[in-house]
C-alpha atoms as a PDB file:
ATOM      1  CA  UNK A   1      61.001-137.463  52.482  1.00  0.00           C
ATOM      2  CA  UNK A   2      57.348-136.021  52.037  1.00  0.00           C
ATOM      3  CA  UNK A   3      57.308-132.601  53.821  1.00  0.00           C
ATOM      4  CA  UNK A   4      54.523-134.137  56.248  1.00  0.00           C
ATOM      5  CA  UNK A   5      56.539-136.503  56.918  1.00  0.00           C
ATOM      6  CA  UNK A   6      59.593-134.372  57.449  1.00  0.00           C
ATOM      7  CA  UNK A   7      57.314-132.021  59.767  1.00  0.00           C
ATOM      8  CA  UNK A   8      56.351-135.037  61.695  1.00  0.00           C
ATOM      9  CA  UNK A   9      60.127-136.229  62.467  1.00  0.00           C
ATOM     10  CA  UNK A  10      61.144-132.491  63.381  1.00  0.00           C
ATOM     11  CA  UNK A  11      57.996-132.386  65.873  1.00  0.00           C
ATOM     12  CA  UNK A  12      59.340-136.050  67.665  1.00  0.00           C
ATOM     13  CA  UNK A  13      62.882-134.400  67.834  1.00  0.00           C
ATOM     14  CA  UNK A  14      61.578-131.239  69.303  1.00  0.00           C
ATOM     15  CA  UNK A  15      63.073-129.142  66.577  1.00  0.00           C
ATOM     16  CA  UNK A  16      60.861-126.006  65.190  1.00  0.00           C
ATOM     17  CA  UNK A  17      60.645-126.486  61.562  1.00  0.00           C
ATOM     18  CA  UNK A  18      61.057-122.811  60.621  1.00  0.00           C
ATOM     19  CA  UNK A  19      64.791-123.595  62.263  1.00  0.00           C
ATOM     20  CA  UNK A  20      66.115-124.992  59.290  1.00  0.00           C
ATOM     21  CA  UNK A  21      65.419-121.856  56.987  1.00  0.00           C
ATOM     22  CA  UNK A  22      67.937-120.153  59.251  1.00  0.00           C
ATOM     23  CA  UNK A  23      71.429-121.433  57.989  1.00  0.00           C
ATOM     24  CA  UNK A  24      73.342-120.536  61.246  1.00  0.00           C
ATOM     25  CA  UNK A  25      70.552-122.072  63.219  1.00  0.00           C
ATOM     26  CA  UNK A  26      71.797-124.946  66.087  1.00  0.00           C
ATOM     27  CA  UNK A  27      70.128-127.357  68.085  1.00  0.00           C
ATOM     28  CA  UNK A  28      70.758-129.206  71.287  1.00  0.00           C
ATOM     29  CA  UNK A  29      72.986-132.245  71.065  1.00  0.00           C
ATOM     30  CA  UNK A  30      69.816-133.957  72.217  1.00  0.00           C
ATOM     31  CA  UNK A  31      67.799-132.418  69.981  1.00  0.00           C
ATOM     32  CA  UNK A  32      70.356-133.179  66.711  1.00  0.00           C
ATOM     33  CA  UNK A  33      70.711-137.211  68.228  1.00  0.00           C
ATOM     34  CA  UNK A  34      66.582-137.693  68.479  1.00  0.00           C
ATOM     35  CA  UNK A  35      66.521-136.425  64.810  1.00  0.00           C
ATOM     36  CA  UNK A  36      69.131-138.678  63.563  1.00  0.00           C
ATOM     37  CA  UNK A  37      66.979-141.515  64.955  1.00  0.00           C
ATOM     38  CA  UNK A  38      64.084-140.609  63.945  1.00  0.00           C
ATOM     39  CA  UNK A  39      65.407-140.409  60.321  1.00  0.00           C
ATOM     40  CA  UNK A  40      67.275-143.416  60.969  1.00  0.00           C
ATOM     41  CA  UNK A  41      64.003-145.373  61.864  1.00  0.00           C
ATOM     42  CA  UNK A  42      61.451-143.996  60.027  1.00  0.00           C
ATOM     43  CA  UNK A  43      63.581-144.068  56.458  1.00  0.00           C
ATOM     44  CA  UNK A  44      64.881-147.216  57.913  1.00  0.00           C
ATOM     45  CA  UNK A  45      68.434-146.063  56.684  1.00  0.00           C
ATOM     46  CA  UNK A  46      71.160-145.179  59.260  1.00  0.00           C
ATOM     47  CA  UNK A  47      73.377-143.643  56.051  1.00  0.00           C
ATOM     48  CA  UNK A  48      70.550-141.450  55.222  1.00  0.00           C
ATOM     49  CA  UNK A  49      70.131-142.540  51.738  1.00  0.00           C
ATOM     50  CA  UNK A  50      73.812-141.231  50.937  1.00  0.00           C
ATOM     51  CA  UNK A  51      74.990-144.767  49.086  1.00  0.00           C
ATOM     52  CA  UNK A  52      72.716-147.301  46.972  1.00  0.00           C
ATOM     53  CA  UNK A  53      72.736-149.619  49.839  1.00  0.00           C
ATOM     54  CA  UNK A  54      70.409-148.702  53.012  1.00  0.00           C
ATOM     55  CA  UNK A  55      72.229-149.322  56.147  1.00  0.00           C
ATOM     56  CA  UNK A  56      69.287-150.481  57.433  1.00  0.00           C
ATOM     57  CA  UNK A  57      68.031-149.741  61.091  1.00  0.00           C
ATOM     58  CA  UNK A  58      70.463-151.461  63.679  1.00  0.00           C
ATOM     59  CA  UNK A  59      73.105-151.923  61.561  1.00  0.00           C
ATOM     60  CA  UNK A  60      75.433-149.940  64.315  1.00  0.00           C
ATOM     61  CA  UNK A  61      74.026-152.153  66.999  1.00  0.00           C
ATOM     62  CA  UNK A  62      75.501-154.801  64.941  1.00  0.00           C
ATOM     63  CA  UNK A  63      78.597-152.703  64.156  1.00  0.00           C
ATOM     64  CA  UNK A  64      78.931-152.470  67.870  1.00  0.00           C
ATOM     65  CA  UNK A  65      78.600-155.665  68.636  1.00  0.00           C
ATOM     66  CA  UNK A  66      81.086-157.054  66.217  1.00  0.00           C
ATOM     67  CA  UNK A  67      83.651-155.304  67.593  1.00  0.00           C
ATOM     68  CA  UNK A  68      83.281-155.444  71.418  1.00  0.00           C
ATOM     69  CA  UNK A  69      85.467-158.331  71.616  1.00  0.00           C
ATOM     70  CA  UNK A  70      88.772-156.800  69.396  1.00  0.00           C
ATOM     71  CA  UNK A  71      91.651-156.840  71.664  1.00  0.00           C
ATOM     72  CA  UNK A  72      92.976-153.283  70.473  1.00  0.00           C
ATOM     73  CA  UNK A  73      91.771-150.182  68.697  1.00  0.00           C
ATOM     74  CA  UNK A  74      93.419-151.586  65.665  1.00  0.00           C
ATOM     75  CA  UNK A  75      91.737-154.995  65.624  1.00  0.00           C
ATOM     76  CA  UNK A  76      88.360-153.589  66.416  1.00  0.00           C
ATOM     77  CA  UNK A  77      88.949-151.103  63.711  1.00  0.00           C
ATOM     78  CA  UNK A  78      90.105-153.421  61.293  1.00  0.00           C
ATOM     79  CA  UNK A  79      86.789-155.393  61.932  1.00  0.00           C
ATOM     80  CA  UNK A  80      84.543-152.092  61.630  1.00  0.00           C
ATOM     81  CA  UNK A  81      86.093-151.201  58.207  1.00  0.00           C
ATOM     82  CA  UNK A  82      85.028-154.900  56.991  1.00  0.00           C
ATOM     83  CA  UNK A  83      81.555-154.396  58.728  1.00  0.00           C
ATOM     84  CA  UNK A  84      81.025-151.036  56.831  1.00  0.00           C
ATOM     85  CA  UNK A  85      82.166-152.391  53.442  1.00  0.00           C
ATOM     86  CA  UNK A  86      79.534-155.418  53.934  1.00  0.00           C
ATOM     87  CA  UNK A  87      76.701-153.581  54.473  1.00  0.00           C
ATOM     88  CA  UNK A  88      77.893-150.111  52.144  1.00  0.00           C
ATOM     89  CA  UNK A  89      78.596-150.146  47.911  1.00  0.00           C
ATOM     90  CA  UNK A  90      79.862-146.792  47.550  1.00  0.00           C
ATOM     91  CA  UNK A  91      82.429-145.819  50.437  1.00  0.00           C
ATOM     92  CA  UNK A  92      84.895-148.463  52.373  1.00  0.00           C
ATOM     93  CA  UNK A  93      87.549-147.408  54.168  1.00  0.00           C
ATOM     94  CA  UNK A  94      90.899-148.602  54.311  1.00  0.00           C
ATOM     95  CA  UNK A  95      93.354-148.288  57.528  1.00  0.00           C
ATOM     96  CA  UNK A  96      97.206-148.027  57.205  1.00  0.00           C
ATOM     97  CA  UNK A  97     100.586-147.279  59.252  1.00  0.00           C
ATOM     98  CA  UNK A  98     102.615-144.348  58.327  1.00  0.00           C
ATOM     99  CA  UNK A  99     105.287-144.535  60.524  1.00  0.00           C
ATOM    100  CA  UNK A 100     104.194-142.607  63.918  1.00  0.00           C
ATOM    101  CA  UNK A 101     100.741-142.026  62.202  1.00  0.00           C
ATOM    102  CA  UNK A 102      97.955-143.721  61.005  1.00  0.00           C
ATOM    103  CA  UNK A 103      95.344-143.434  58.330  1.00  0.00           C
ATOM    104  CA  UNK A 104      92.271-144.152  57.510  1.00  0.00           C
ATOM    105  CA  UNK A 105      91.296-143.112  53.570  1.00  0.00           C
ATOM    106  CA  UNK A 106      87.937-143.714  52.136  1.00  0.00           C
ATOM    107  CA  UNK A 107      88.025-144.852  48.511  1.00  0.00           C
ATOM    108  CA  UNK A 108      84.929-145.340  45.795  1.00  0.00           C
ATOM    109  CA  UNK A 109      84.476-148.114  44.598  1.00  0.00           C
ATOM    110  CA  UNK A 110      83.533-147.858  40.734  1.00  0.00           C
ATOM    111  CA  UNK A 111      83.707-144.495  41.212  1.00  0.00           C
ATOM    112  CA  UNK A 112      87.068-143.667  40.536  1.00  0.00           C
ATOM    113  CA  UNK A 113      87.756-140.044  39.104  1.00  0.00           C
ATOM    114  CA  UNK A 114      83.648-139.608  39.267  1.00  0.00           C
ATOM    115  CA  UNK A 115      82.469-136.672  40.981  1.00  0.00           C
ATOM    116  CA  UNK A 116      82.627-136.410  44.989  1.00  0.00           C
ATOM    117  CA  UNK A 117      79.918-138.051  47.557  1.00  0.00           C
ATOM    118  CA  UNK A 118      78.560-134.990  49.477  1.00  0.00           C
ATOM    119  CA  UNK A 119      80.827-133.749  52.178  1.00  0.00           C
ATOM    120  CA  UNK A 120      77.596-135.137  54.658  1.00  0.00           C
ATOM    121  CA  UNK A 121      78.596-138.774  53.063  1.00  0.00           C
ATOM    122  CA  UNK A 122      81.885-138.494  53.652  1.00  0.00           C
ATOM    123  CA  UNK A 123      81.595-136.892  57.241  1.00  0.00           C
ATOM    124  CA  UNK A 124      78.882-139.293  58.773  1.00  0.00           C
ATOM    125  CA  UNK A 125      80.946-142.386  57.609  1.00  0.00           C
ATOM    126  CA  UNK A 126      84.072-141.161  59.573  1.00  0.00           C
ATOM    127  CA  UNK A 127      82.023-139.371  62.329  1.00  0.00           C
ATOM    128  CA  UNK A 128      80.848-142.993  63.461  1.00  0.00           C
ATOM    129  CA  UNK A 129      84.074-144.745  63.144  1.00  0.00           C
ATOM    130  CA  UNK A 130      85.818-141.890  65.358  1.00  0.00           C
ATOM    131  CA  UNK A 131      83.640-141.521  67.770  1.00  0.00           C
ATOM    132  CA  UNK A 132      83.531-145.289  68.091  1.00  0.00           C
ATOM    133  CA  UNK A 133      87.479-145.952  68.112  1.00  0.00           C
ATOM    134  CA  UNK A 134      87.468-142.831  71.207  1.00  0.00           C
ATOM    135  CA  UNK A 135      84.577-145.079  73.235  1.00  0.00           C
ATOM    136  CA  UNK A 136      86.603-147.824  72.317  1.00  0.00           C
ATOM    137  CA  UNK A 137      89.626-146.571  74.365  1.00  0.00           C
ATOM    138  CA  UNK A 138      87.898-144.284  76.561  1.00  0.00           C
ATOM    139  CA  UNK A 139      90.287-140.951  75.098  1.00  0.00           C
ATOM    140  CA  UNK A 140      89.636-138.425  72.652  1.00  0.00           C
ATOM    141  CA  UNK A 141      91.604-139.442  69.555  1.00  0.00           C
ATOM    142  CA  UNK A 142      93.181-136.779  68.660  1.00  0.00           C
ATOM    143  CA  UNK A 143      92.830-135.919  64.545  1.00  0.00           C
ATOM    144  CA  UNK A 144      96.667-134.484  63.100  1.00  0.00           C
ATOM    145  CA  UNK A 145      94.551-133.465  59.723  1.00  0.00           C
ATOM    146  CA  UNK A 146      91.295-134.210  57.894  1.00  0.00           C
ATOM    147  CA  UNK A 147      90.919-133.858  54.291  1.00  0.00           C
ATOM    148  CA  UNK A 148      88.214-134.191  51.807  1.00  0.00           C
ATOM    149  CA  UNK A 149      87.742-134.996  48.294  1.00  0.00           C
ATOM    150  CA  UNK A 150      84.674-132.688  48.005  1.00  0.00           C
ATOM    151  CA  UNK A 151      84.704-128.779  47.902  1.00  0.00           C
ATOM    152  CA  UNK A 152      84.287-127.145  51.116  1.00  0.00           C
ATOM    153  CA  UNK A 153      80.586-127.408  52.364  1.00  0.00           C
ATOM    154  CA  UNK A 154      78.776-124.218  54.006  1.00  0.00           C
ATOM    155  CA  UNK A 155      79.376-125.929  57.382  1.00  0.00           C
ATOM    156  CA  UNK A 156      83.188-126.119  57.550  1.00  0.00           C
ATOM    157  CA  UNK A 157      84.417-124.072  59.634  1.00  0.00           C
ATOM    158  CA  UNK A 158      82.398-126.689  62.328  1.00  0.00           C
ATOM    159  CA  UNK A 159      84.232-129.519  60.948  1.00  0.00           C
ATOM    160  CA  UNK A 160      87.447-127.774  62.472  1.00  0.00           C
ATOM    161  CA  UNK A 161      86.070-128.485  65.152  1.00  0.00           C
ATOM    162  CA  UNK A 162      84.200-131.980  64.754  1.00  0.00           C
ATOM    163  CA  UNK A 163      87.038-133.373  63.321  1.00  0.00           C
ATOM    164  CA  UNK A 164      90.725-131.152  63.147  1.00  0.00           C
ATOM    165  CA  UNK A 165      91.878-127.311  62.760  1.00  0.00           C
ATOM    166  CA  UNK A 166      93.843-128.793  60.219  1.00  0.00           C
ATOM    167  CA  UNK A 167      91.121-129.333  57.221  1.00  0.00           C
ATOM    168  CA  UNK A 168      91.391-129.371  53.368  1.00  0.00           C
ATOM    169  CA  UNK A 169      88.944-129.586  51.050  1.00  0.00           C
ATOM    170  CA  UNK A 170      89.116-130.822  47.492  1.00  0.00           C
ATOM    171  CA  UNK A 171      91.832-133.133  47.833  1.00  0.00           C
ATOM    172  CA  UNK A 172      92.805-136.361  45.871  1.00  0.00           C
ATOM    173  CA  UNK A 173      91.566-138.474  48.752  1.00  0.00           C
ATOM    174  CA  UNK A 174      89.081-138.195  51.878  1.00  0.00           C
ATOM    175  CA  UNK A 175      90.954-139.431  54.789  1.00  0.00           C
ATOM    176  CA  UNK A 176      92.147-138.543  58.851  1.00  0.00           C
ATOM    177  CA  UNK A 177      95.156-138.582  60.228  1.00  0.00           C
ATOM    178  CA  UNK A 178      96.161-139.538  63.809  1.00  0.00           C
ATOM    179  CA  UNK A 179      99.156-141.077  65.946  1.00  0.00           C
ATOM    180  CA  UNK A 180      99.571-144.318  65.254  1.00  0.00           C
ATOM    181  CA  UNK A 181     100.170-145.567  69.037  1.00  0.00           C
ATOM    182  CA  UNK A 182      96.385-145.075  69.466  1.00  0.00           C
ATOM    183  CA  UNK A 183      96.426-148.279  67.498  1.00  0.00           C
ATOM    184  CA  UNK A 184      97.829-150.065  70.032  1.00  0.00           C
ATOM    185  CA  UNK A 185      95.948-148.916  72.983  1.00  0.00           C
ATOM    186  CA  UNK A 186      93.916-151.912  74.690  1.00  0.00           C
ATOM    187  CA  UNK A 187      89.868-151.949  73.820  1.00  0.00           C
ATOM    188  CA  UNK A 188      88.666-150.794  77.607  1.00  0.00           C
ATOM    189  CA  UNK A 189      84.479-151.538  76.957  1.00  0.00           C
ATOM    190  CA  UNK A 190      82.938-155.064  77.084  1.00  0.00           C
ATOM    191  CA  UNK A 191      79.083-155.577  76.535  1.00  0.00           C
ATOM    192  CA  UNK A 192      77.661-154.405  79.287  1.00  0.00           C
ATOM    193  CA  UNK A 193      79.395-150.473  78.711  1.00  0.00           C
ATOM    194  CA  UNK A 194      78.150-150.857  74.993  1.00  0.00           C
ATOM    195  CA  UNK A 195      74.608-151.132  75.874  1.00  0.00           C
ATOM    196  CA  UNK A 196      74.739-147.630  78.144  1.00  0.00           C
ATOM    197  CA  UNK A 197      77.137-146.287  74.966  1.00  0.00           C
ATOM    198  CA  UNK A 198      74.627-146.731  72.303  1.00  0.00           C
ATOM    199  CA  UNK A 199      71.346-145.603  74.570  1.00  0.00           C
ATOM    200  CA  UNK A 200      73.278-142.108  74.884  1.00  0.00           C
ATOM    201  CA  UNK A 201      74.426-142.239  70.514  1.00  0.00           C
ATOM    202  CA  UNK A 202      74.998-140.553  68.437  1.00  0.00           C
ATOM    203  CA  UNK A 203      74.537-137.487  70.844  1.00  0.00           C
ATOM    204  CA  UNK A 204      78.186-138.996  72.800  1.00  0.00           C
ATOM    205  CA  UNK A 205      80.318-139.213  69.659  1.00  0.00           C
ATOM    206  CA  UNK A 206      78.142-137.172  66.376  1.00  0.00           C
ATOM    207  CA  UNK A 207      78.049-134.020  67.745  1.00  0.00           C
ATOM    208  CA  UNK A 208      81.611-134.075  69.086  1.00  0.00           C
ATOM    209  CA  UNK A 209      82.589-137.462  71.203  1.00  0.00           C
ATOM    210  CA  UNK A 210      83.799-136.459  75.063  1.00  0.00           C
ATOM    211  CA  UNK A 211      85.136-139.079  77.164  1.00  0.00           C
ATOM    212  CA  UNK A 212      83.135-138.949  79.983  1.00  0.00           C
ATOM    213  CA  UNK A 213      86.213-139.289  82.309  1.00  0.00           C
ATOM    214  CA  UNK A 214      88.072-136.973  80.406  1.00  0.00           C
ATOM    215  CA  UNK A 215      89.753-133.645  81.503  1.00  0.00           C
ATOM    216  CA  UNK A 216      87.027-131.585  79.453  1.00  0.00           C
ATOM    217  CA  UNK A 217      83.616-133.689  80.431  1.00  0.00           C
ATOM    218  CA  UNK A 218      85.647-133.118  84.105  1.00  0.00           C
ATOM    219  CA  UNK A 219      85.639-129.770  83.866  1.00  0.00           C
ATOM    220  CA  UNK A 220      82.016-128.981  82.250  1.00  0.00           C
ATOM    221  CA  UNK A 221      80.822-131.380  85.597  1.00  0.00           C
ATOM    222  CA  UNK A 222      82.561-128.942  87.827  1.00  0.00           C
ATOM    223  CA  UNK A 223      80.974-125.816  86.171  1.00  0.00           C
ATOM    224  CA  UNK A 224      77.577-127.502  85.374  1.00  0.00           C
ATOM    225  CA  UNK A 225      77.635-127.304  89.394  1.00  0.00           C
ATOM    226  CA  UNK A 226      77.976-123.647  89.860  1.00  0.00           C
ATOM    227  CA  UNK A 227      76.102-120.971  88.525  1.00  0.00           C
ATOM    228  CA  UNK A 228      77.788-119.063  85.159  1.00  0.00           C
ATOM    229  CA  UNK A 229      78.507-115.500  86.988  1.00  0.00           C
ATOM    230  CA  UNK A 230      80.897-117.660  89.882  1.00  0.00           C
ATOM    231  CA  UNK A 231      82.298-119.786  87.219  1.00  0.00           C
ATOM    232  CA  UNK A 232      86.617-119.851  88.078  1.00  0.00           C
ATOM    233  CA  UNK A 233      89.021-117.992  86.136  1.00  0.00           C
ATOM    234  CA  UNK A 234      91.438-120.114  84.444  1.00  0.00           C
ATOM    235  CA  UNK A 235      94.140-119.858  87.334  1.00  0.00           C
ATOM    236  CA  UNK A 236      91.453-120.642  90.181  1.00  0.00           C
ATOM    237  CA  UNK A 237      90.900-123.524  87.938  1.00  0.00           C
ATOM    238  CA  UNK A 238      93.794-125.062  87.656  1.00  0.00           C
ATOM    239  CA  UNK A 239      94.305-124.673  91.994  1.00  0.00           C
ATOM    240  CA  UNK A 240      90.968-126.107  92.081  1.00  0.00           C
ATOM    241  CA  UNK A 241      91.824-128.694  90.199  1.00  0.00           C
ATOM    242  CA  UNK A 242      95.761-129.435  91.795  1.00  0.00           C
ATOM    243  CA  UNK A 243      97.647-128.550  88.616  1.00  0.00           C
ATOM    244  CA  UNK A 244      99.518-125.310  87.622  1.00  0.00           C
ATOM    245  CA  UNK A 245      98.067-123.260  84.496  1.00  0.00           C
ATOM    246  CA  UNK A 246     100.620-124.267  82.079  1.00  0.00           C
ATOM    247  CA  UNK A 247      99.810-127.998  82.571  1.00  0.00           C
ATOM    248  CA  UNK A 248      96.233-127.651  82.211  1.00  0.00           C
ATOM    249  CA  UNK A 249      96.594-125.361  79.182  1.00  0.00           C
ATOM    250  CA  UNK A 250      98.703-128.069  77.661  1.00  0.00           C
ATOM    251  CA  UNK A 251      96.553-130.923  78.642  1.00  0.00           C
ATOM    252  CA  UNK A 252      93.195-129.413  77.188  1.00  0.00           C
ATOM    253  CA  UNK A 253      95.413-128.527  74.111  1.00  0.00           C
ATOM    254  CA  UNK A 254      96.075-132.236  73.729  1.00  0.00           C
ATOM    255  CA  UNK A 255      92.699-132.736  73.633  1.00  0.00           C
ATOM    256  CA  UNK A 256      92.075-129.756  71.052  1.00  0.00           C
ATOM    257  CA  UNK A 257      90.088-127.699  73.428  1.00  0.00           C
ATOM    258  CA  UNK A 258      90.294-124.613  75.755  1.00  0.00           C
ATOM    259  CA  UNK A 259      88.936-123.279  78.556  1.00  0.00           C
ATOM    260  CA  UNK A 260      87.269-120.392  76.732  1.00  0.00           C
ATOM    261  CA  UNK A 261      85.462-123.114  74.244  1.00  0.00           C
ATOM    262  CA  UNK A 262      84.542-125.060  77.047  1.00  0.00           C
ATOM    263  CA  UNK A 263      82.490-122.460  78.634  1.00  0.00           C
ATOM    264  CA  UNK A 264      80.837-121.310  75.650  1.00  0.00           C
ATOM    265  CA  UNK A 265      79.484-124.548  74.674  1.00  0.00           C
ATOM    266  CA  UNK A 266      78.141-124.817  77.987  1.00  0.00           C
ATOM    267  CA  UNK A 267      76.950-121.750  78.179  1.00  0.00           C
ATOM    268  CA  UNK A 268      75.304-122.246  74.725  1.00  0.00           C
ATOM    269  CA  UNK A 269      74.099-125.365  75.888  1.00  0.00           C
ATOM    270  CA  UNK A 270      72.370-123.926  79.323  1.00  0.00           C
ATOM    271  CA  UNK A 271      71.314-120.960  76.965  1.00  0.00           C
ATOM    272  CA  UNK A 272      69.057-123.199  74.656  1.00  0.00           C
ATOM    273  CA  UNK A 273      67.722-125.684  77.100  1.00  0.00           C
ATOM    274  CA  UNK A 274      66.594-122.549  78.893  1.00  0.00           C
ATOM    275  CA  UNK A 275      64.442-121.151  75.935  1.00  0.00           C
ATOM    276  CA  UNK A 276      63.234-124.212  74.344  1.00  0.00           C
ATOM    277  CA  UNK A 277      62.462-125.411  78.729  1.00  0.00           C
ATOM    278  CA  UNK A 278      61.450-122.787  80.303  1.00  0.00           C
ATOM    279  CA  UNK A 279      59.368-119.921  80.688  1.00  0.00           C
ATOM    280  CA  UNK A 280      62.575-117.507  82.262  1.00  0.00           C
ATOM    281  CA  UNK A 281      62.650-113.915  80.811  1.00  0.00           C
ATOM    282  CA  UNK A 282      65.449-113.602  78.672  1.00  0.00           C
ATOM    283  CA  UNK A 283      66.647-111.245  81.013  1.00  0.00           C
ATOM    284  CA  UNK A 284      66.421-113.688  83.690  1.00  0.00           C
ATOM    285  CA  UNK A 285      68.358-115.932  81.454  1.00  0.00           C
ATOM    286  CA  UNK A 286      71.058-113.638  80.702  1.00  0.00           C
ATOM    287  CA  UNK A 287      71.466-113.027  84.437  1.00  0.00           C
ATOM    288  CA  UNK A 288      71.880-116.418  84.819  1.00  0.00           C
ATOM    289  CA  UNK A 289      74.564-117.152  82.426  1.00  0.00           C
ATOM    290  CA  UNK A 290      76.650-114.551  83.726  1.00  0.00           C
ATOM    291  CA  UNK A 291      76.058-111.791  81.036  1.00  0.00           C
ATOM    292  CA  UNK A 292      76.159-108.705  82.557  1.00  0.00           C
ATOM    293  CA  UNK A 293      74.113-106.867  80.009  1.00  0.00           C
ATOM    294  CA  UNK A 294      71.707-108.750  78.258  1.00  0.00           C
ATOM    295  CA  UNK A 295      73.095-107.192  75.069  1.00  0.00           C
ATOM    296  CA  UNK A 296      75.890-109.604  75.294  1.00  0.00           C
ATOM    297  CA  UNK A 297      74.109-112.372  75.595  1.00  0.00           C
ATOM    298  CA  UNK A 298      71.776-111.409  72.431  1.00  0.00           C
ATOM    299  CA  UNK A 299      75.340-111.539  70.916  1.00  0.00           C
ATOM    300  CA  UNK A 300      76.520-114.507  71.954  1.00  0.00           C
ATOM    301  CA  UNK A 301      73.504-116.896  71.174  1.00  0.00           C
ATOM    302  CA  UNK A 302      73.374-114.401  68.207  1.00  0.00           C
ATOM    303  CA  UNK A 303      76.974-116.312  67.038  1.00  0.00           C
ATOM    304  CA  UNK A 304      76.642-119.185  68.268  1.00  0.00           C
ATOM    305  CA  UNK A 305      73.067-119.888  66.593  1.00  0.00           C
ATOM    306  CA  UNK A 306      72.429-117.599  64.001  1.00  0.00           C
ATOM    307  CA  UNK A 307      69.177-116.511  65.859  1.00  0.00           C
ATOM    308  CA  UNK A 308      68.400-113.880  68.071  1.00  0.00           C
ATOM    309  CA  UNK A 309      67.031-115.292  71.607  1.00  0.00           C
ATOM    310  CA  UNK A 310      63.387-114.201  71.485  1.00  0.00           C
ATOM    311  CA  UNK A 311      63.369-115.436  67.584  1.00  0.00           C
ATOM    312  CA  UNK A 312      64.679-118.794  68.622  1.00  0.00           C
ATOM    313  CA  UNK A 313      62.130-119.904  71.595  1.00  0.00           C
ATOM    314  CA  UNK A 314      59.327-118.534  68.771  1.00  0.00           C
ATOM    315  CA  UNK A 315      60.836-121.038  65.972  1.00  0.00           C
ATOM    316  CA  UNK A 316      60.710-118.124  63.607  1.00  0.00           C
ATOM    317  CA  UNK A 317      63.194-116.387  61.304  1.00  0.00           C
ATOM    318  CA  UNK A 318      65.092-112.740  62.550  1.00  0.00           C
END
């Protein structure tokens, strides 16, 4: 893409070019789904030019649609790996039993002992067919491992969390691991919950999918309602929210999070749509998060972002 071009897509996402010079730099999970479009539409590719095939624009619309009507996760997976091999060359997937697990490996086709796809190949394909199986059922699937043919990218240590704490890198095979009785669970959407699903992707499922009923989405609602210095401790929590620690512990385990991560993305969230929205000190903004000094909040966005504050709402590098 021409770097005019590329300028011009940043500026329609509301990302500061001078960003992506930063390699711990993040964006809002607004900000990262209004780029993907805009790439999408304006290279008219929704694969990014990752296989000799465009996906053209709409293809997941399509994807969508031709899967709406499966009976159960399997079925309407089943029918997405099809779609996907239709409209891709290089990557198909292929879904099998393993006793109490499934998987779902990604072979090559004509490729076989080539070189790796990029890790982004690999990760986009099954970062759209995960986050659609969890809409699908309306839970966070769960991943028991993720491995990947390529050697580990600079990014990771993120894909621990977009996709399990139990990742390998140059393996035999790219492929995800989960419990096979998600299979069987009942396909919950119809047509009219697609349509309000794909106006809020890939922001609900690319960045990392939440059930919007689910425990965690629950629990940022309940903070998102109080200011950051009053948020609960973990015991207040769980009497706010009828259970006893232990279960909630184990219930947001199930569901790979924790408390702790819960209010630091949130916090992180609040902390950028403050900078990049308003005109708040960033003492103010510290205050209002709940940092005590604002030292520790130049910390904190300082690891979660790569960026001090006052270089981030400037777009420029520390």
């Amino acid at each position: 893409m021409p770097a005019a071009e590329a300028a011009a897509v940043l500026q329609e996402a509301g990302i500061v070019p001078e960003l992506l010079g930063q390699p711990q730099a993040r964006v809002s999970s607004r900000q990262y789904a209004e780029l993907w479009h805009c790439i999408a539409k304006t290279c008219d590719d929704e694969f990014f030019g990752m296989d000799s095939r465009r996906m053209k624009h709409g293809s997941f619309t399509l994807l969508c649609h031709s899967v709406i009507h499966a009976d159960t996760l399997e079925r309407a997976l089943r029918r997405a790996l099809r779609f996907l091999r239709v409209v891709l060359d290089e990557i198909e997937g292929v879904l099998e039993r393993e006793g109490d697990y499934a998987r779902i490996t990604l072979v090559e086709p004509g490729n076989a002992g080539g070189p790796p796809l990029r890790a982004f190949a690999y990760g986009t394909f099954l970062l759209m067919l995960h986050g659609l199986a969890c809409w699908l059922v309306r839970r966070r699937i769960a991943l028991e491992s993720a491995e990947f043919r390529c050697p580990e990218p600079d990014f990771g240590a993120e894909w621990k969390v977009l996709f399990s704490p139990h990742l390998q890198f140059d393996r035999p095979h790219t492929s995800i691991r989960f419990a096979a009785e998600f299979l069987d669970l009942p396909n919950v959407q119809n047509e009219r919950t697609m349509k309000l699903f794909l106006r809020g992707a890939p922001a609900n499922f690319l960045v990392k999918y939440r059930n919007s009923d689910g425990l965690t989405a629950r629990i940022r609602r309940r903070l998102r309602e109080i200011p950051p210095s009053a948020w609960p401790d973990f015991s207040d929590l769980a009497l706010q929210m009828h259970t006893s620690a232990s279960t909630l512990r184990r219930r947001l385990e199930q569901d790979g999070d924790s408390y702790q991560s819960i209010k630091d993305d949130l916090r992180r969230d609040l902390a950028i749509a403050r900078l990049a929205h308003s005109d708040s000190s960033l003492d103010d903004i510290a205050a209002e998060l709940g940092f005590s000094e604002p030292s520790g909040f130049h910390r904190a966005f300082k690891k979660w972002t790569g960026s001090k504050p006052g270089a981030y709402r400037r777009g420029v590098p520390d």
